[in-house]
N, C-alpha and C. Protein backbone atom coordinates (compact mmCIF):
# COMPACT_ATOMS: atom_id res chain seq x y z
N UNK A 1 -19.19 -14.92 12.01
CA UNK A 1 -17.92 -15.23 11.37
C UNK A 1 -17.25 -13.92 10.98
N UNK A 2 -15.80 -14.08 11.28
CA UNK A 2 -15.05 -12.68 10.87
C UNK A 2 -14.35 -12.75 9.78
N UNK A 3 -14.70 -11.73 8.87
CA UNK A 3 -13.74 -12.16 7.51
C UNK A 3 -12.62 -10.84 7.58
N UNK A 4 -11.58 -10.85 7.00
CA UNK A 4 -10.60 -9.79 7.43
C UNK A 4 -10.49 -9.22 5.68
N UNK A 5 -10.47 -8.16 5.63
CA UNK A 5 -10.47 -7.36 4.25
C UNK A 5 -9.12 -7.61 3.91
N UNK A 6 -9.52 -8.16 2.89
CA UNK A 6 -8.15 -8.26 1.72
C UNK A 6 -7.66 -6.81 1.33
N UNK A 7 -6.22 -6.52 1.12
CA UNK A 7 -5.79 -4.92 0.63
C UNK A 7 -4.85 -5.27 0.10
N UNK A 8 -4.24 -4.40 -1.01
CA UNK A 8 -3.22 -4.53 -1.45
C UNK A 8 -2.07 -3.98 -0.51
N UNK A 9 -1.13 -4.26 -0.50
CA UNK A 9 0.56 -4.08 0.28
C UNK A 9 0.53 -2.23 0.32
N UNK A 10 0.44 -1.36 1.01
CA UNK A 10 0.97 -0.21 1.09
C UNK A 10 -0.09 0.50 0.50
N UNK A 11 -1.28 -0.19 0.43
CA UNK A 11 -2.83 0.70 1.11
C UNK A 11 -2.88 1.50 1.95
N UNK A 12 -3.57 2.90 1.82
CA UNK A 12 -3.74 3.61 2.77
C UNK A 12 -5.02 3.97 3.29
N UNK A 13 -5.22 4.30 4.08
CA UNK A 13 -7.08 5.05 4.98
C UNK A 13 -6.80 6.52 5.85
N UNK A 14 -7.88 6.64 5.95
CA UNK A 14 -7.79 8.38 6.90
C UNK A 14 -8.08 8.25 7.98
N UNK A 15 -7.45 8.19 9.04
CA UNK A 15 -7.17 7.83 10.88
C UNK A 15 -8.91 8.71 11.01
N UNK A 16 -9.52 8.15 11.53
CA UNK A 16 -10.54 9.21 11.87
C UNK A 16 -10.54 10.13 13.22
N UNK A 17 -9.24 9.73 13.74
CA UNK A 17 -9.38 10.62 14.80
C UNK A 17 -8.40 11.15 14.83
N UNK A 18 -7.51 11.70 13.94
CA UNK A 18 -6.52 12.95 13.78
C UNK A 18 -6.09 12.81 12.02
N UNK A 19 -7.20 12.37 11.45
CA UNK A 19 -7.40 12.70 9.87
C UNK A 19 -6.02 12.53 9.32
N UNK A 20 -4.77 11.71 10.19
CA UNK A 20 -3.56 11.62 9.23
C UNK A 20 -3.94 9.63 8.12
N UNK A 21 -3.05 9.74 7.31
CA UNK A 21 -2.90 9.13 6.26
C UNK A 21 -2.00 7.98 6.82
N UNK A 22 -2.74 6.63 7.71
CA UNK A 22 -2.22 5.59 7.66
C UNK A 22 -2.86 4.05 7.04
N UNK A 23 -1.66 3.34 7.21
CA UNK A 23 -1.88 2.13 6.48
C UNK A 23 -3.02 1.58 6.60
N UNK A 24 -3.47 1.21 5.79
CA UNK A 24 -4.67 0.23 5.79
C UNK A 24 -4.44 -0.87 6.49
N UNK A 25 -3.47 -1.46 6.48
CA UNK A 25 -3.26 -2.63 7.46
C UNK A 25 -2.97 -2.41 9.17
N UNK A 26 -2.84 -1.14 9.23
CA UNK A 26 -2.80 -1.02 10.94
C UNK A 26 -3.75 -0.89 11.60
N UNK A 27 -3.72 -1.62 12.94
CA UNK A 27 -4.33 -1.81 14.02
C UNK A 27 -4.52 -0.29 14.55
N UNK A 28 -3.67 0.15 15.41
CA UNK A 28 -3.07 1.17 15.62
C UNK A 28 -2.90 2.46 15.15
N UNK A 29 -3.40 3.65 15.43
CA UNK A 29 -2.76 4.85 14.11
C UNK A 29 -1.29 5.10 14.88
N UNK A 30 -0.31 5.31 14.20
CA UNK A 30 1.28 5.50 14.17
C UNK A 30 1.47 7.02 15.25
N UNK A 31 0.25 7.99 14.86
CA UNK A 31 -0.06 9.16 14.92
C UNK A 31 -0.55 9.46 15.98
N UNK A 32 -1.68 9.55 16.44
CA UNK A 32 -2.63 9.53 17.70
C UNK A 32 -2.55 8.20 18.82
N UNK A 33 -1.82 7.30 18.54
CA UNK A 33 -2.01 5.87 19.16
C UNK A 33 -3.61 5.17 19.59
N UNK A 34 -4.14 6.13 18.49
CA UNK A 34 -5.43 5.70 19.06
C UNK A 34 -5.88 4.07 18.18
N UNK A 35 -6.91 2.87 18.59
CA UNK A 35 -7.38 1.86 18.23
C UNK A 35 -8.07 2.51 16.76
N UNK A 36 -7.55 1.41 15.80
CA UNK A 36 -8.47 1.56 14.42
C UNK A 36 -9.00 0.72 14.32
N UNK A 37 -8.69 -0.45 14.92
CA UNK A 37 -9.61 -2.08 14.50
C UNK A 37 -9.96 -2.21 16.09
N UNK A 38 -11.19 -3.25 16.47
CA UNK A 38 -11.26 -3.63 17.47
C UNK A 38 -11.44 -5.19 16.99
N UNK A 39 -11.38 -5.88 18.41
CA UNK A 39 -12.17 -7.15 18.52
C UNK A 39 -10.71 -8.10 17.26
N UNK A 40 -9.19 -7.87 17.55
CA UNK A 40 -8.04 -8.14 16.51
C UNK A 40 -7.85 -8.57 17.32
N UNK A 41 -7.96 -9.04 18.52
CA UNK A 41 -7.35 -9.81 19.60
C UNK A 41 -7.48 -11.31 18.81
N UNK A 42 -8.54 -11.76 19.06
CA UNK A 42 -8.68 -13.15 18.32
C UNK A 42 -8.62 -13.09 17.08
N UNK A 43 -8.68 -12.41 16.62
CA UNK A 43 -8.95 -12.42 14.64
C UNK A 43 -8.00 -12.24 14.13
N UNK A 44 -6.55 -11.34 15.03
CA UNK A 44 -5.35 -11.06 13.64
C UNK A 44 -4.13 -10.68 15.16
N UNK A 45 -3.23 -11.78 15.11
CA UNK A 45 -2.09 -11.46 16.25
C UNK A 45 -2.05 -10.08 15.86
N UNK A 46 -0.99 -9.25 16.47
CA UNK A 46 -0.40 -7.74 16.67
C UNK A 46 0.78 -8.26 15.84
N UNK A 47 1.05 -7.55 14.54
CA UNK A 47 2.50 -7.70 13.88
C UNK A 47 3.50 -6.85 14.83
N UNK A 48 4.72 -7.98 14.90
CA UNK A 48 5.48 -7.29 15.33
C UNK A 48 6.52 -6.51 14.37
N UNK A 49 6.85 -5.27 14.63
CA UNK A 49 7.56 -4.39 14.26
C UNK A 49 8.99 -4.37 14.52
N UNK A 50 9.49 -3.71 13.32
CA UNK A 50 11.23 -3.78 13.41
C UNK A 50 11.67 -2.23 13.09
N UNK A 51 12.29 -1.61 14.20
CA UNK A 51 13.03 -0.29 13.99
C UNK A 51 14.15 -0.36 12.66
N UNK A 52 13.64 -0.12 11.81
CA UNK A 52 14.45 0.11 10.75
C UNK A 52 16.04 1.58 11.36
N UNK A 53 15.04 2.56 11.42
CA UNK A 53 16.12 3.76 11.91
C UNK A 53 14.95 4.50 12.74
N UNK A 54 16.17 5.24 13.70
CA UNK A 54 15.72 6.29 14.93
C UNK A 54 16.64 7.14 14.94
N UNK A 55 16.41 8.19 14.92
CA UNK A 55 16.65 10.19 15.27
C UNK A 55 16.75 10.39 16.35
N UNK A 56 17.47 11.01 16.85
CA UNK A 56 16.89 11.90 18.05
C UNK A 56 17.87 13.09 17.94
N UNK A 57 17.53 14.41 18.35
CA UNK A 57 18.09 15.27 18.74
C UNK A 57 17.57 16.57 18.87
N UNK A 58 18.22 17.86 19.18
CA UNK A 58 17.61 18.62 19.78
C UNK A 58 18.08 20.00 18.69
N UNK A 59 17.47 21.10 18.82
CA UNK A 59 17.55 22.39 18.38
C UNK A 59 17.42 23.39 19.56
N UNK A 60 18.71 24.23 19.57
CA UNK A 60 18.51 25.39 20.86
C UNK A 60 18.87 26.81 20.35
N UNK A 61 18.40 27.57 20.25
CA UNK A 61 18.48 29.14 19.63
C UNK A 61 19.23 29.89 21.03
N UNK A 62 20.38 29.47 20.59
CA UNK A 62 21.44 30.33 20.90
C UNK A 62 21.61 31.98 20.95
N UNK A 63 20.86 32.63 19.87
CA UNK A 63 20.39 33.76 19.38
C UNK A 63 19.97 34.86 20.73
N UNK A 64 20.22 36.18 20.90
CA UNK A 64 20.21 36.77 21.83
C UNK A 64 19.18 37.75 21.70
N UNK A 65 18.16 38.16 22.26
CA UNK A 65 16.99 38.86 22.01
C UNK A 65 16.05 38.58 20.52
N UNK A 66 16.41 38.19 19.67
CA UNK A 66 15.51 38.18 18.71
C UNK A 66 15.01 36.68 19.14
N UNK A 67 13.82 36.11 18.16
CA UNK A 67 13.34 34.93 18.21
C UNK A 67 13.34 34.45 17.06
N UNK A 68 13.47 32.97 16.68
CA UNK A 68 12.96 32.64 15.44
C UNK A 68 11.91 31.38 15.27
N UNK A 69 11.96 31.07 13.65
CA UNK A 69 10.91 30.22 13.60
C UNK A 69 11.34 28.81 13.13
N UNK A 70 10.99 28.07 12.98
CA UNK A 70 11.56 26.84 12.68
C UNK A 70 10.27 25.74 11.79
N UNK A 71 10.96 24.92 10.75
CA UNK A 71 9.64 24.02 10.00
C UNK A 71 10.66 22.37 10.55
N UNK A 72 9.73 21.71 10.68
CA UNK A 72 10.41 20.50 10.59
C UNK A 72 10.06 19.71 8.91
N UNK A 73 10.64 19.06 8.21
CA UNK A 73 10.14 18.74 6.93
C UNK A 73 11.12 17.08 6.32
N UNK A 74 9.89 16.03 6.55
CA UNK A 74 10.33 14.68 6.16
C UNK A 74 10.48 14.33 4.49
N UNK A 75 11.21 14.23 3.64
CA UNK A 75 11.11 13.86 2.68
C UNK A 75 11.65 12.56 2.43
N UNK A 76 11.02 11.75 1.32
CA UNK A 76 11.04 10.42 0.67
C UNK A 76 11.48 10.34 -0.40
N UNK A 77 12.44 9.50 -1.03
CA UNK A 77 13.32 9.73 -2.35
C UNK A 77 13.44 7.80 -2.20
N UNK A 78 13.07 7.62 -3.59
CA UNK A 78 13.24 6.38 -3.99
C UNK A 78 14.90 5.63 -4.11
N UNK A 79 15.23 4.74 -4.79
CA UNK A 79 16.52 4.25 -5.42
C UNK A 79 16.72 5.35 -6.46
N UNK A 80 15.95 5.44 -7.61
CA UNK A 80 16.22 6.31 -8.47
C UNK A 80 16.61 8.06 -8.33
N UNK A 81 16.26 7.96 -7.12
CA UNK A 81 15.96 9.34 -6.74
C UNK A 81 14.87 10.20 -6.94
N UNK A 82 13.88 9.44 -7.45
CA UNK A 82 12.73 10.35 -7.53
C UNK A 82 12.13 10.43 -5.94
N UNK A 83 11.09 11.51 -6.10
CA UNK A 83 10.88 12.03 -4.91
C UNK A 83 9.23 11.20 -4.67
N UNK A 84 9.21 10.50 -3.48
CA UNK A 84 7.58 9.78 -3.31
C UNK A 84 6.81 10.78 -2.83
N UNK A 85 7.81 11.66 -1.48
CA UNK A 85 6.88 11.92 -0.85
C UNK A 85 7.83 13.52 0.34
N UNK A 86 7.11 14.57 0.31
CA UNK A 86 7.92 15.47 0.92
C UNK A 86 6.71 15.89 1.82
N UNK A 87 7.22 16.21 3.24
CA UNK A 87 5.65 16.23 4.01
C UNK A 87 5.88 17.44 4.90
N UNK A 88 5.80 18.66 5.43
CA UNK A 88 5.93 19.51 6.49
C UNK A 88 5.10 19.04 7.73
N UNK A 89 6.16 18.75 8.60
CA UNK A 89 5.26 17.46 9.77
C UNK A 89 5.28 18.31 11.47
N UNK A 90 5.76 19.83 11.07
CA UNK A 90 5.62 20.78 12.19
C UNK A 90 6.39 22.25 12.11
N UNK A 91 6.14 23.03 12.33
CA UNK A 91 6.33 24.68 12.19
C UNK A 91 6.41 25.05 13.90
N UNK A 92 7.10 25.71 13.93
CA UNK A 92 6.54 26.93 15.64
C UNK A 92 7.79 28.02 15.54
N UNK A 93 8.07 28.30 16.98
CA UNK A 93 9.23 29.11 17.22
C UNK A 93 9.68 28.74 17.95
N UNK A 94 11.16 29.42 18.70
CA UNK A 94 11.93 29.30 19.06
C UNK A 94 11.90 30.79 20.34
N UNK A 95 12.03 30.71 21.90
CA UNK A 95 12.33 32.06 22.42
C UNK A 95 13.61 31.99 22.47
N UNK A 96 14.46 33.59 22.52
CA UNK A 96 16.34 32.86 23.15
C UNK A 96 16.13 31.82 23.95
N UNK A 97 17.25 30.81 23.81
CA UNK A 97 17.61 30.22 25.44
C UNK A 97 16.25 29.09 25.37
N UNK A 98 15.75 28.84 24.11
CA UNK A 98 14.43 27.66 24.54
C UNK A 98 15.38 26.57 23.66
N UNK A 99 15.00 25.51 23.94
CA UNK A 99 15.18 24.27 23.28
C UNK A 99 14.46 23.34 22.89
N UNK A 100 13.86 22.63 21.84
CA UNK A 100 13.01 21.55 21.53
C UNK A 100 13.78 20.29 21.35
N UNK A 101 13.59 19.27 21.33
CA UNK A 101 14.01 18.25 21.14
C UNK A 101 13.22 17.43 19.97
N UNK A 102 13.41 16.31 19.31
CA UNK A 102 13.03 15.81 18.21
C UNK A 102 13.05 14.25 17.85
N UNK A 103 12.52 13.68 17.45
CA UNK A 103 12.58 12.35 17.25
C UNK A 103 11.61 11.76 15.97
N UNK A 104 12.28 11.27 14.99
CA UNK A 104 12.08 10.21 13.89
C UNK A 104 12.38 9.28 13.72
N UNK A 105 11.25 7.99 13.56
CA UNK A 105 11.68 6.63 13.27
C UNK A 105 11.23 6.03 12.25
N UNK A 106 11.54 5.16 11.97
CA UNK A 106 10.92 4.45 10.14
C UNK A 106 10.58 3.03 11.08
N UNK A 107 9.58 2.49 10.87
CA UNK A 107 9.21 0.91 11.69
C UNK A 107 8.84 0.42 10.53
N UNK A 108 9.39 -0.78 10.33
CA UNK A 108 9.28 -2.52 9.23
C UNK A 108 8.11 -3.33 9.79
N UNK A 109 6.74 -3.09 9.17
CA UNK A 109 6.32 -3.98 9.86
C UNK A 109 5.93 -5.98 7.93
N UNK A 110 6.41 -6.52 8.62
CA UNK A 110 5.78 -7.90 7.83
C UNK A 110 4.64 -7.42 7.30
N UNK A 111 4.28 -7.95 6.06
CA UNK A 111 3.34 -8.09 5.29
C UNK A 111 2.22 -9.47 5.64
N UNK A 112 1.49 -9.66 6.17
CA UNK A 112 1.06 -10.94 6.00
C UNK A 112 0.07 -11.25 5.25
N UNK A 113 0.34 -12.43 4.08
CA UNK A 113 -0.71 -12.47 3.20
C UNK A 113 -2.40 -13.61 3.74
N UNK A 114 -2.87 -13.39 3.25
CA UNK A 114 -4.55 -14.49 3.69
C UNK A 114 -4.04 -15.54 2.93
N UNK A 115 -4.03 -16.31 3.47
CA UNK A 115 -4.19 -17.87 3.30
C UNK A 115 -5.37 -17.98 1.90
N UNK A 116 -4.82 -18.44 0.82
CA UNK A 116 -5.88 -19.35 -0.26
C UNK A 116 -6.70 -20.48 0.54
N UNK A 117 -8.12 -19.82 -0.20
CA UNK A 117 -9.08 -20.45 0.32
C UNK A 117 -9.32 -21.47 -1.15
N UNK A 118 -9.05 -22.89 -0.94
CA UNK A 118 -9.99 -23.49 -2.49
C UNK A 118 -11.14 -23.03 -2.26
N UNK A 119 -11.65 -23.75 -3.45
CA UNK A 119 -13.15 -23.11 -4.04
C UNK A 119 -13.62 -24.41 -3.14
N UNK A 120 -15.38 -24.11 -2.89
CA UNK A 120 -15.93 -25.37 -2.49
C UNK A 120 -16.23 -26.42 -3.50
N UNK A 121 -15.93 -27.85 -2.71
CA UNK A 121 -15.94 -28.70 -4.15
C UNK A 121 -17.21 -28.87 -5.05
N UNK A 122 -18.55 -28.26 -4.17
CA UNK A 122 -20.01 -28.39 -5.18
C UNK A 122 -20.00 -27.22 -5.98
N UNK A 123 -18.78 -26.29 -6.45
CA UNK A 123 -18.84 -25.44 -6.84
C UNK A 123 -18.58 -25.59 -8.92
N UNK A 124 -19.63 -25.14 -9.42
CA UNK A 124 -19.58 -25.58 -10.91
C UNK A 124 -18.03 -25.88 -11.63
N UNK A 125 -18.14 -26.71 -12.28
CA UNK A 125 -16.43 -26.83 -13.43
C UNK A 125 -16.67 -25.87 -14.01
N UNK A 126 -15.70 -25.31 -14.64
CA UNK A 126 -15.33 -23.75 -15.66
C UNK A 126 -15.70 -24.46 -16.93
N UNK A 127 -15.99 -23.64 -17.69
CA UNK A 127 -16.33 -24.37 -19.10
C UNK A 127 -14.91 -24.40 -19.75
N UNK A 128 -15.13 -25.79 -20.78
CA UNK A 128 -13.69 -26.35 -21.19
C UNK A 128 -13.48 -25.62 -22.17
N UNK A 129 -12.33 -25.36 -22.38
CA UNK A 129 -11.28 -24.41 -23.33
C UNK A 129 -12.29 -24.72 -24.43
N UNK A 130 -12.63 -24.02 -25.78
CA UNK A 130 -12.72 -23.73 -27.11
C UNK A 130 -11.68 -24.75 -27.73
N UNK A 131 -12.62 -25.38 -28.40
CA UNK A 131 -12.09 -26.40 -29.56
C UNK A 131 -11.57 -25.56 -30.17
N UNK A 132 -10.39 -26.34 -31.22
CA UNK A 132 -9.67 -25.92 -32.72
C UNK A 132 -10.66 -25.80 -33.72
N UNK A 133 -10.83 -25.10 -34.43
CA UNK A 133 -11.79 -25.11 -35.44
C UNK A 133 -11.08 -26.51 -36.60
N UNK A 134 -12.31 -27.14 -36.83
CA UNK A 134 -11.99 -28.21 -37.87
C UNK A 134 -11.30 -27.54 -39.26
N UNK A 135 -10.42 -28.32 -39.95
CA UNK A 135 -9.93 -27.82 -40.88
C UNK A 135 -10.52 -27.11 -42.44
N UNK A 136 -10.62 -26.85 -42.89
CA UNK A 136 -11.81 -26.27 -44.29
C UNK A 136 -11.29 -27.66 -45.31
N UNK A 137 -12.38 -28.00 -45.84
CA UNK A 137 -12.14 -28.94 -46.90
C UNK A 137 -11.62 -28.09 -48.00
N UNK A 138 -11.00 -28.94 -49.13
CA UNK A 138 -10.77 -28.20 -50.63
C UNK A 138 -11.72 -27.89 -51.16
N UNK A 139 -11.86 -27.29 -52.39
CA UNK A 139 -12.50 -27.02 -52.63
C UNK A 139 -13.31 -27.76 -53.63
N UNK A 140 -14.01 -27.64 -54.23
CA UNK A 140 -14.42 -29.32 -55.19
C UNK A 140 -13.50 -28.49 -56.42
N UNK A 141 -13.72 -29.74 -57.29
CA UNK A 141 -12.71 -29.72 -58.54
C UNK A 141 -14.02 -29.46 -59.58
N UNK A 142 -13.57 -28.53 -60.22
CA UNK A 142 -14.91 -28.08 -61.47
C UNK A 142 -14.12 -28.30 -62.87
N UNK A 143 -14.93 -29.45 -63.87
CA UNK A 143 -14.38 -29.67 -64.86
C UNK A 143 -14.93 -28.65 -65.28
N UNK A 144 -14.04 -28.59 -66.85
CA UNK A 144 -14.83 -27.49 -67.61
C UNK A 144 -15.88 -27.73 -68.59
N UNK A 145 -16.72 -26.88 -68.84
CA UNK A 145 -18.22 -27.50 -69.38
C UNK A 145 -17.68 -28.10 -70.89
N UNK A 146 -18.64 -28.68 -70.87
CA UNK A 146 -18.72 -29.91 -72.06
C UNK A 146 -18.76 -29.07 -73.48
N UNK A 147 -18.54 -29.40 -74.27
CA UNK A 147 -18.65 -28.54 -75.54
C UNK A 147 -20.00 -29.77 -76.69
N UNK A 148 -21.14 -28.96 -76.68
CA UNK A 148 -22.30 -29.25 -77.02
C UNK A 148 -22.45 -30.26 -78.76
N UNK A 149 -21.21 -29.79 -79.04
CA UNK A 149 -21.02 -30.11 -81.07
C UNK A 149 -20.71 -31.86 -80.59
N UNK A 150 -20.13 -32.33 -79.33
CA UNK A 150 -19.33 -33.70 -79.70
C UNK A 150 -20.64 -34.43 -78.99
């Protein structure tokens, strides 16, 4: 029997075969395209994915005998504007007259939650809520002592 690990939404794990930082819920690393799960054929369809946004374009050093260097660098900024996440995702150079080209995409993939399992029905009742504590009686009524002369 295959049980599929429960995770919370936007869990992460370490690709073991190019040590980048993807979802816990992927099949797939984003990164290497290499298999992280096997044997998901029968156990968990392939979510399909939605291109949120796509990049493309190029950088050409126009520049005449000298060379330069270049960083590529993704950053993440919330609604508020705070910053989640700033990543340097490639460095090299440039010869005159070379050109690189470039491409970034953001992919939507569905969340899918596990199905509630009830409990089995031979499974014990919970113990019943804690009674109200009964109310305190008064207290008794104390005459005052007798006076010994009558």
């Amino acid at each position: 029997m295959s049980v599929a690990r429960q995770s919370s939404v936007g869990a992460t794990r370490v690709c073991p075969h190019c040590k980048a930082v993807v979802l816990q819920s992927a099949n797939i690393c984003p990164g290497c395209q290499h298999h992280l799960r096997f044997n998901t054929v029968n156990a968990e369809p392939q979510t399909k994915t939605v291109s949120a946004m796509r990049i493309e374009g190029s950088i050409h050093h126009a520049g005449r005998g000298e060379q330069c260097e270049y960083c590529v660098v993704v950053s993440i900024t919330n609604q508020q504007g705070e910053k989640i996440a700033r990543n340097v995702v490639g460095v090299g150079a440039l010869q005159p007259g070379e050109k690189h080209q470039y491409s970034f995409s953001v992919e939507l993939m569905p969340v899918r939650t596990a199905p509630k399992v009830p409990p089995p029905k031979d499974a014990l009742p919970k113990d019943p809520p804690p009674k109200a504590p009964l109310p305190k009686a008064p207290p008794p009524k104390v005459s005052p002592p007798k006076d010994p002369r009558s």
